[in-house]
Protein backbone atom coordinates (compact mmCIF):
# COMPACT_ATOMS: atom_id res chain seq x y z
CA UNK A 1 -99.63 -26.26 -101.46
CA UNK A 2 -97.49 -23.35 -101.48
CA UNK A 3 -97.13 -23.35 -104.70
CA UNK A 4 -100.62 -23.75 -105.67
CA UNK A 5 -101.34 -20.36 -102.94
CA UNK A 6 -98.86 -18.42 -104.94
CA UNK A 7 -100.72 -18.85 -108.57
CA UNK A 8 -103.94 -17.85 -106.55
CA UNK A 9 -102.16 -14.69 -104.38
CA UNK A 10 -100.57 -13.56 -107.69
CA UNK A 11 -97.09 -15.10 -107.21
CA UNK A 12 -95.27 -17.89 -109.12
CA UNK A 13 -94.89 -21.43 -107.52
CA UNK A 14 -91.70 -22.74 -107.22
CA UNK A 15 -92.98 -26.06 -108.71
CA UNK A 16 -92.33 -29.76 -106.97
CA UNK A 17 -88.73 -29.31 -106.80
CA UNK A 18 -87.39 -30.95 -103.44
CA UNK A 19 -85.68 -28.61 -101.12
CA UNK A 20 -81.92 -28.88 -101.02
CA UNK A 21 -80.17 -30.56 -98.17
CA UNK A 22 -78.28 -28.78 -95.59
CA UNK A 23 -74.79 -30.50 -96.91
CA UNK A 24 -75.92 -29.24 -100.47
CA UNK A 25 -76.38 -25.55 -99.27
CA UNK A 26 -73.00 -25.70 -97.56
CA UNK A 27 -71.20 -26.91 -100.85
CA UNK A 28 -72.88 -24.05 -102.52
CA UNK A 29 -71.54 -21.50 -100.42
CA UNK A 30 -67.75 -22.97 -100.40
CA UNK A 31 -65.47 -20.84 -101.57
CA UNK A 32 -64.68 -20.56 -105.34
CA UNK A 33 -63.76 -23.54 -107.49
CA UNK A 34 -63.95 -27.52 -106.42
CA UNK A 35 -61.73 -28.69 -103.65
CA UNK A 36 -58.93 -30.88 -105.29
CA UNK A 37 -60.31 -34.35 -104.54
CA UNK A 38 -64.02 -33.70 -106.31
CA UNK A 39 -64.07 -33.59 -109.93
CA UNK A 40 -65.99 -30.42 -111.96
CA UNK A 41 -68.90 -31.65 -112.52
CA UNK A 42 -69.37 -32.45 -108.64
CA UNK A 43 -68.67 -28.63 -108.71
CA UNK A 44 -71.14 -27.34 -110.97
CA UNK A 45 -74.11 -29.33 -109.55
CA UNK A 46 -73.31 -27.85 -106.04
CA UNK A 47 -73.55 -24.62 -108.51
CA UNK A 48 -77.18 -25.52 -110.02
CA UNK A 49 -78.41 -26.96 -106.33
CA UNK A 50 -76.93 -23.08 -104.92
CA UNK A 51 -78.88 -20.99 -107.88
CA UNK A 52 -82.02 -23.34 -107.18
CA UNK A 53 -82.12 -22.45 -103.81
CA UNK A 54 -82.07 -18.65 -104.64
CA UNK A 55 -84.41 -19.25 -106.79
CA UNK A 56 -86.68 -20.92 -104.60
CA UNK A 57 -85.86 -18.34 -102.00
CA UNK A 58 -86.90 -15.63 -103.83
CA UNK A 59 -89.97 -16.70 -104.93
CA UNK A 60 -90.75 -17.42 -101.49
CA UNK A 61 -90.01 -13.64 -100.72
CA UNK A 62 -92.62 -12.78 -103.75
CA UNK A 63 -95.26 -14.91 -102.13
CA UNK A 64 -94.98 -13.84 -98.56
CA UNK A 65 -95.15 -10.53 -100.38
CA UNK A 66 -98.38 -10.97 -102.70
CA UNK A 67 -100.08 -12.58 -99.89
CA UNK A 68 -99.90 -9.49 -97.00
CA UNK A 69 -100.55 -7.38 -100.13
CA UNK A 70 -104.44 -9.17 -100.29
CA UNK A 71 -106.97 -8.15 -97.93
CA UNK A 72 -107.84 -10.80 -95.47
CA UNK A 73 -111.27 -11.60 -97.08
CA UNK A 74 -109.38 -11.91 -100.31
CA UNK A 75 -106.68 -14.53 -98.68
CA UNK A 76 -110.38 -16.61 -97.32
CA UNK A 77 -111.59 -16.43 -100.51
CA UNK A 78 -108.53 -18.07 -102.12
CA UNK A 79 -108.06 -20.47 -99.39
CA UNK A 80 -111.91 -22.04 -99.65
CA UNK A 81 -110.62 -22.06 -103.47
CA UNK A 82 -107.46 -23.70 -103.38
CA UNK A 83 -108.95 -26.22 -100.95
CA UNK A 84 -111.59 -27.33 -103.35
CA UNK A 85 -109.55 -26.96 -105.92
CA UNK A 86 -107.11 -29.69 -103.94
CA UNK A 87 -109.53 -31.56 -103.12
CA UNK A 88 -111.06 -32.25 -106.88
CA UNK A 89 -107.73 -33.19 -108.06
CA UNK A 90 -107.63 -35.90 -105.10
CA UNK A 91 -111.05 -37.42 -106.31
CA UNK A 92 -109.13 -37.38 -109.95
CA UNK A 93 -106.19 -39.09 -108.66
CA UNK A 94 -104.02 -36.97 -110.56
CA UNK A 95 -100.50 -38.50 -111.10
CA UNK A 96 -99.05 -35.35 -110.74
CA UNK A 97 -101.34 -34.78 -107.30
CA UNK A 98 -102.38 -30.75 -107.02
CA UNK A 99 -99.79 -29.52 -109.44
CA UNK A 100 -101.55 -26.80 -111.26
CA UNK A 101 -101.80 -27.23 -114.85
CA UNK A 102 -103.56 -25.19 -117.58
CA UNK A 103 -105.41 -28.15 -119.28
CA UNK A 104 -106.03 -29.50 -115.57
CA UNK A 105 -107.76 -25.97 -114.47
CA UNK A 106 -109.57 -25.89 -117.45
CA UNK A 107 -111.43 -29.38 -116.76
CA UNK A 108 -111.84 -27.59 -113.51
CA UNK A 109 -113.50 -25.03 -114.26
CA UNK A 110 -115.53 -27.04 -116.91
CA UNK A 111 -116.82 -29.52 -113.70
């Protein structure tokens, strides 16, 4: 849902991607270059799970941001929104549950 609350506060969802595990955010902070008994590639997805979480964490920062920048009536507003919104693609049965899609907002809005 926090993704869905940053398209509506102005931000940019950081999508369905699952949250890295505490063992992967350790590997991505090891010092440079792959320990002698893991091969490269082990390496460079501990790289891509490390940029993924800065990723994510920044556009966490952006949201919390965007959403004390709104006005508390505003943040209701969106709420009652998003909740309907949530709820319609329930009563859908959406594969791809609230995701928000353009087509999918469309139909909607169109309902």
């Amino acid at each position: 849902m926090a993704g869905l609350r940053a398209v509506f506060y102005g931000g940019r969802g950081a999508g369905n991607r699952a949250k890295p595990t505490e063992e992967e955010r350790q590997g991505s902070s090891m010092a440079s270059g792959p320990r002698s008994s893991e091969s490269g590639e082990s390496a460079a997805r501990r790289a891509a799970a490390a940029a993924e979480v800065e990723v994510d964490e920044g556009v966490a920062r952006a949201v919390e941001i965007a959403g004390r920048s709104r006005a508390p009536s505003t943040r209701r507003g969106y709420d009652r929104c998003i909740s309907e919104f949530i709820g319609w693609c329930s009563d859908k049965r959406f594969t791809d549950g609230a995701t928000v899609t353009g087509p999918k907002v469309n139909l909607f809005f169109q309902e």
